[in-house]
N, C-alpha and C. Protein backbone atom coordinates (compact mmCIF):
# COMPACT_ATOMS: atom_id res chain seq x y z
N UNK A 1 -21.86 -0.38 -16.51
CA UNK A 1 -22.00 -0.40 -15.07
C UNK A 1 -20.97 0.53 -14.42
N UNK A 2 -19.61 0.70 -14.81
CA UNK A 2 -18.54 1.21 -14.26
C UNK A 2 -18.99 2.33 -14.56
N UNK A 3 -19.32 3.38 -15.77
CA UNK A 3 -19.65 4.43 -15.77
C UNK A 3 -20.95 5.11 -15.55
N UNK A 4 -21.81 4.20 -15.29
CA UNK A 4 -23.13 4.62 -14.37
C UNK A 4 -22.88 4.57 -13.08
N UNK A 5 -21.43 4.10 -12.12
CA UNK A 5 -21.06 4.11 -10.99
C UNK A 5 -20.53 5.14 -10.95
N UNK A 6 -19.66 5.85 -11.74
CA UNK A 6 -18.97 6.89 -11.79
C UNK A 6 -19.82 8.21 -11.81
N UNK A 7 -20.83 7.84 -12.37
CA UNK A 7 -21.47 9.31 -12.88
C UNK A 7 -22.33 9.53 -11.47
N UNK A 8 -22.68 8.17 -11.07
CA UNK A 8 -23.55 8.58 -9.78
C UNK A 8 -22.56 9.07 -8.43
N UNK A 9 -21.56 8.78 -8.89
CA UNK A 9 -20.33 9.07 -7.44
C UNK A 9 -19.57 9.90 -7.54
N UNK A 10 -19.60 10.58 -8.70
CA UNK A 10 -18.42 11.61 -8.70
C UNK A 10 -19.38 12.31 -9.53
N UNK A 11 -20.01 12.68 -10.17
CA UNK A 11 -20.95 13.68 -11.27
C UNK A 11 -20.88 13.48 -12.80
N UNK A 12 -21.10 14.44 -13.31
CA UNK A 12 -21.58 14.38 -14.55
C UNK A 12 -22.41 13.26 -15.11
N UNK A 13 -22.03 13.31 -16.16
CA UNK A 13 -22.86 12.69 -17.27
C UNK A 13 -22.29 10.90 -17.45
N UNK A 14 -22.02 9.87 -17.83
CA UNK A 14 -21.33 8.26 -17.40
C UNK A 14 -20.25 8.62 -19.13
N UNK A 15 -21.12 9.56 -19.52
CA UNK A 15 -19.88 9.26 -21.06
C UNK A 15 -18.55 10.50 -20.65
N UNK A 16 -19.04 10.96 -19.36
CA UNK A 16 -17.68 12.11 -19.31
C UNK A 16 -16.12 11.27 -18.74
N UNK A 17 -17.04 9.74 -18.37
CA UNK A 17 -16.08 8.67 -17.73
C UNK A 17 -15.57 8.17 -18.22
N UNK A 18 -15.52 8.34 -19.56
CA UNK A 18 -15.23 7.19 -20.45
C UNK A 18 -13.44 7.22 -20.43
N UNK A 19 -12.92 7.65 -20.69
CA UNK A 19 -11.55 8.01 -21.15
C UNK A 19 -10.53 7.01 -19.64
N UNK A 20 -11.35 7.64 -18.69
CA UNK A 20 -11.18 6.92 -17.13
C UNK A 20 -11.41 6.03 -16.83
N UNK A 21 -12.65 5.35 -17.55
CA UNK A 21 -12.66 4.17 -17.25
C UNK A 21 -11.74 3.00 -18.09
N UNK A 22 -12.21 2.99 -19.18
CA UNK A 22 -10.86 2.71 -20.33
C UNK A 22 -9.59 2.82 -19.68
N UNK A 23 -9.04 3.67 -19.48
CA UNK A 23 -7.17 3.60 -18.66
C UNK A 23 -7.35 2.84 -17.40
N UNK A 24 -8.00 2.81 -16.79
CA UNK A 24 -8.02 1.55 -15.22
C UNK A 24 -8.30 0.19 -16.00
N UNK A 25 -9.23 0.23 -17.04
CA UNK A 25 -9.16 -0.86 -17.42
C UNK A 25 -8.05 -1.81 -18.26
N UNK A 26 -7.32 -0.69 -19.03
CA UNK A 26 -6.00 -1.01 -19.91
C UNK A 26 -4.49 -0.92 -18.85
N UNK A 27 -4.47 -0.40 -17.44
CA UNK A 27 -3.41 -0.26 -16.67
C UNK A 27 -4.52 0.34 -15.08
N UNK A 28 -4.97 -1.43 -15.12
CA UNK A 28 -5.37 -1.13 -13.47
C UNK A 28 -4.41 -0.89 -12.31
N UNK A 29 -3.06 -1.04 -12.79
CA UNK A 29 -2.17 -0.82 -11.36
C UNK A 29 -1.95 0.51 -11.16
N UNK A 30 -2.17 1.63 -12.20
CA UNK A 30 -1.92 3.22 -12.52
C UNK A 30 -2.98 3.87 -10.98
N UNK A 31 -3.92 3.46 -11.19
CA UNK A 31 -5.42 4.30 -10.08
C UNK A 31 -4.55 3.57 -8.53
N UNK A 32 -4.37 2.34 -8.80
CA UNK A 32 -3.19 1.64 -7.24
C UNK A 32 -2.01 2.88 -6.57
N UNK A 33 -1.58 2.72 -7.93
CA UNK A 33 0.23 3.39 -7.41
C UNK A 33 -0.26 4.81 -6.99
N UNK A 34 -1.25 5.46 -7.36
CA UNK A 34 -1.62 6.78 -7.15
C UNK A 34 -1.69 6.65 -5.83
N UNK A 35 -2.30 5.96 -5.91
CA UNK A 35 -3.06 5.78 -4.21
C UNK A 35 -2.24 5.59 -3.06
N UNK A 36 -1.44 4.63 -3.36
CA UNK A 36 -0.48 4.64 -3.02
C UNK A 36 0.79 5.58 -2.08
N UNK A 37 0.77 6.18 -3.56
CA UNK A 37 1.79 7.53 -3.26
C UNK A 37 0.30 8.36 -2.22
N UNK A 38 -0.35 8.22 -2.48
CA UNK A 38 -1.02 9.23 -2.06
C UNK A 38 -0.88 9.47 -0.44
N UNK A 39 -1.39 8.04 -0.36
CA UNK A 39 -1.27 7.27 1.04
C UNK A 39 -0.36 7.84 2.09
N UNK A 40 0.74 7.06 1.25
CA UNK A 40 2.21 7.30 1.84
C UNK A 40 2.48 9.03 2.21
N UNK A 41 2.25 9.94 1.30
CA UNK A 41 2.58 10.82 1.41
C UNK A 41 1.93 11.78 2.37
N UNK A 42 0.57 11.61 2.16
CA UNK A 42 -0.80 12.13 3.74
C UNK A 42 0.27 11.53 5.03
N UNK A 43 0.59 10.10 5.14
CA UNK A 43 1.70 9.72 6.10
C UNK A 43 2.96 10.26 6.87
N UNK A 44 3.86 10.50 5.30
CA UNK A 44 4.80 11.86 5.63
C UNK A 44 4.63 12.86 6.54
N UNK A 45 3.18 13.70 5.94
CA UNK A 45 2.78 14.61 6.27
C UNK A 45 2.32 15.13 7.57
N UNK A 46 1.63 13.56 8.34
CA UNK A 46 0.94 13.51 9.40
C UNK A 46 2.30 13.44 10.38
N UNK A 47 3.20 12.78 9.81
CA UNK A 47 4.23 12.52 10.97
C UNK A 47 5.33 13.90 11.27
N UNK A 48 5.23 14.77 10.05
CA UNK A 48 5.99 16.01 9.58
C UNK A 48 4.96 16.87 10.69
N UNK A 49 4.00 16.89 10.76
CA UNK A 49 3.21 18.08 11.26
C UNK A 49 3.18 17.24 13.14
N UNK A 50 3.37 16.10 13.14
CA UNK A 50 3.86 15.96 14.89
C UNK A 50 4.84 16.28 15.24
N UNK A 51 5.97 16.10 14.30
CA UNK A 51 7.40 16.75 15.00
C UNK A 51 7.71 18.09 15.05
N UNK A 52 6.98 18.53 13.89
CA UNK A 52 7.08 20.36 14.03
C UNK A 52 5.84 21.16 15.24
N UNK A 53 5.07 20.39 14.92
CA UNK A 53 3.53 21.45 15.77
C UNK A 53 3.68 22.57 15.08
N UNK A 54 3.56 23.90 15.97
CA UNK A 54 3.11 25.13 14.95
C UNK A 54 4.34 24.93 14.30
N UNK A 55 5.69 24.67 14.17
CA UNK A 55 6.43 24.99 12.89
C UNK A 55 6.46 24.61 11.68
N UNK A 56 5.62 23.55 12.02
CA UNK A 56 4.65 22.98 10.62
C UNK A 56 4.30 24.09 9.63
N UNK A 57 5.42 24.00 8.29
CA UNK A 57 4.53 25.02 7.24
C UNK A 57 4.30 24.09 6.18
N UNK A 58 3.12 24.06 5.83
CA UNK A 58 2.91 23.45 4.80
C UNK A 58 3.14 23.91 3.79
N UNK A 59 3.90 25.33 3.18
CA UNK A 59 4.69 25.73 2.37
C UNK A 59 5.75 24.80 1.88
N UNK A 60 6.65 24.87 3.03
CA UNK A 60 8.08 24.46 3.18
C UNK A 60 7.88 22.91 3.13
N UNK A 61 7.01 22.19 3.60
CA UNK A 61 6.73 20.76 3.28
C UNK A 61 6.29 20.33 1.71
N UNK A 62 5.61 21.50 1.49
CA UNK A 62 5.85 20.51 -0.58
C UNK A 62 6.74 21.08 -1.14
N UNK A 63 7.45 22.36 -0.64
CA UNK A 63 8.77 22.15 -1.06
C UNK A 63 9.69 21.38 -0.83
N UNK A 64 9.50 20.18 -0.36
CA UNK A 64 10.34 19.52 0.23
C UNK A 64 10.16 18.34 -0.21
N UNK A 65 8.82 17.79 -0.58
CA UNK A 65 8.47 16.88 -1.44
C UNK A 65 8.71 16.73 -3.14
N UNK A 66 8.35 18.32 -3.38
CA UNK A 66 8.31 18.10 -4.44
C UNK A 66 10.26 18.48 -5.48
N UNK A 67 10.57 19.64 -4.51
CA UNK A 67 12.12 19.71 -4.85
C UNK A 67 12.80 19.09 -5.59
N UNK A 68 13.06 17.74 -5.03
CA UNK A 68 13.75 17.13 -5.40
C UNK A 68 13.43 15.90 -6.55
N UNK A 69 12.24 16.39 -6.69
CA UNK A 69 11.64 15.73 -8.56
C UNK A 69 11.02 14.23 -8.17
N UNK A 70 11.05 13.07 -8.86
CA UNK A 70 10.95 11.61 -8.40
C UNK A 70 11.33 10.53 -7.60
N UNK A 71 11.18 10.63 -6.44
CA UNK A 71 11.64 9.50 -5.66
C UNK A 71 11.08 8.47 -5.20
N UNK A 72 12.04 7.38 -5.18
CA UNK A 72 10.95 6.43 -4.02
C UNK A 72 10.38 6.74 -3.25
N UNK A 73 9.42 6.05 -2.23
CA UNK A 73 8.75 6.60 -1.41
C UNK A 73 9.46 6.47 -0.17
N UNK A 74 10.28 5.26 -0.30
CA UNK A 74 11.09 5.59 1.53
C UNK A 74 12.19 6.34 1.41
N UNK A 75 12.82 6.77 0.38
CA UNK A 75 13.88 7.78 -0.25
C UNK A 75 13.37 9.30 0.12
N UNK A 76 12.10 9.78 -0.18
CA UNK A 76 11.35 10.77 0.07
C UNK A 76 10.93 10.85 1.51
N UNK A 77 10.54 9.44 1.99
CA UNK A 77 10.06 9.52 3.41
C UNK A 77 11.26 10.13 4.25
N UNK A 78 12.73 9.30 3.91
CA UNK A 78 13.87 10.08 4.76
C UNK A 78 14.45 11.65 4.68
N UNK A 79 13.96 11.99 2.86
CA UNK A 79 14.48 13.27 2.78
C UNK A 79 13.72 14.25 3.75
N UNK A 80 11.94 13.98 3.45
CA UNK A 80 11.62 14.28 4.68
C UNK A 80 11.25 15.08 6.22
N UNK A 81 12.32 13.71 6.58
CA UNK A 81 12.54 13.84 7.76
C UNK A 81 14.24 14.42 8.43
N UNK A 82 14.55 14.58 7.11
CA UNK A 82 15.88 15.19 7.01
C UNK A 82 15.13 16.72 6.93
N UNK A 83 14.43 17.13 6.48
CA UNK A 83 13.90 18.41 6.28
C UNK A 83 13.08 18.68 7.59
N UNK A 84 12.35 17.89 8.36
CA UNK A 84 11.78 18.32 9.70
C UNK A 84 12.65 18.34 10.67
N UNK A 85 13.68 17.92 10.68
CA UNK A 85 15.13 17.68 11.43
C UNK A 85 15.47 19.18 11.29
N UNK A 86 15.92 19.61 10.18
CA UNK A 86 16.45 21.10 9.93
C UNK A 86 15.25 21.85 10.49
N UNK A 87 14.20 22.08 10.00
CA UNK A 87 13.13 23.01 10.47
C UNK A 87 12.61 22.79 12.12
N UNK A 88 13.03 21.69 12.94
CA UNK A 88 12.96 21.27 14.31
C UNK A 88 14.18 22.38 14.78
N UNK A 89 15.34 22.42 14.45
CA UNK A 89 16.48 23.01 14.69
C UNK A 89 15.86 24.41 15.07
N UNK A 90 15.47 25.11 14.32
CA UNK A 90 15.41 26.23 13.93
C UNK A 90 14.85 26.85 15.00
């Protein structure tokens, strides 16, 4: 069922799902935390691109995310905004 859902919602073939479906099923919180981060980070982003307007580069914003390697997410949320702070300056 899961990979006849898959194949009809995202493409291919239901056996190209297999590998994917198997890992959500062996570590369902993995497809969560993605999401998660994902979430959070579109968030960042949305609030990064109100305080800048056009100085909004989305260059300089995943450099800014990604720079500094693994962080929490409210650790990252402040770096940030430590980084739209500097690029507000400017």
């Amino acid at each position: 069922m899961a990979l006849a859902f898959a194949a009809e919602n995202e493409g291919g073939k239901p056996e190209a799902h297999v590998a994917k479906i198997e890992r959500y099923m062996a570590y369902p919180g993995q497809a969560l935390s993605y999401k998660i981060g994902q979430l959070k980070i579109l968030e960042i982003r949305a609030a990064a691109e109100k305080r800048l307007g056009a100085k909004f580069d989305i260059r300089g914003f995943h450099d800014a995310v990604l720079m500094e390697g693994a962080l929490p997410l409210s650790v990252l949320e402040a770096h940030v905004e430590q980084w739209s702070d500097g690029q507000a300056a400017r």
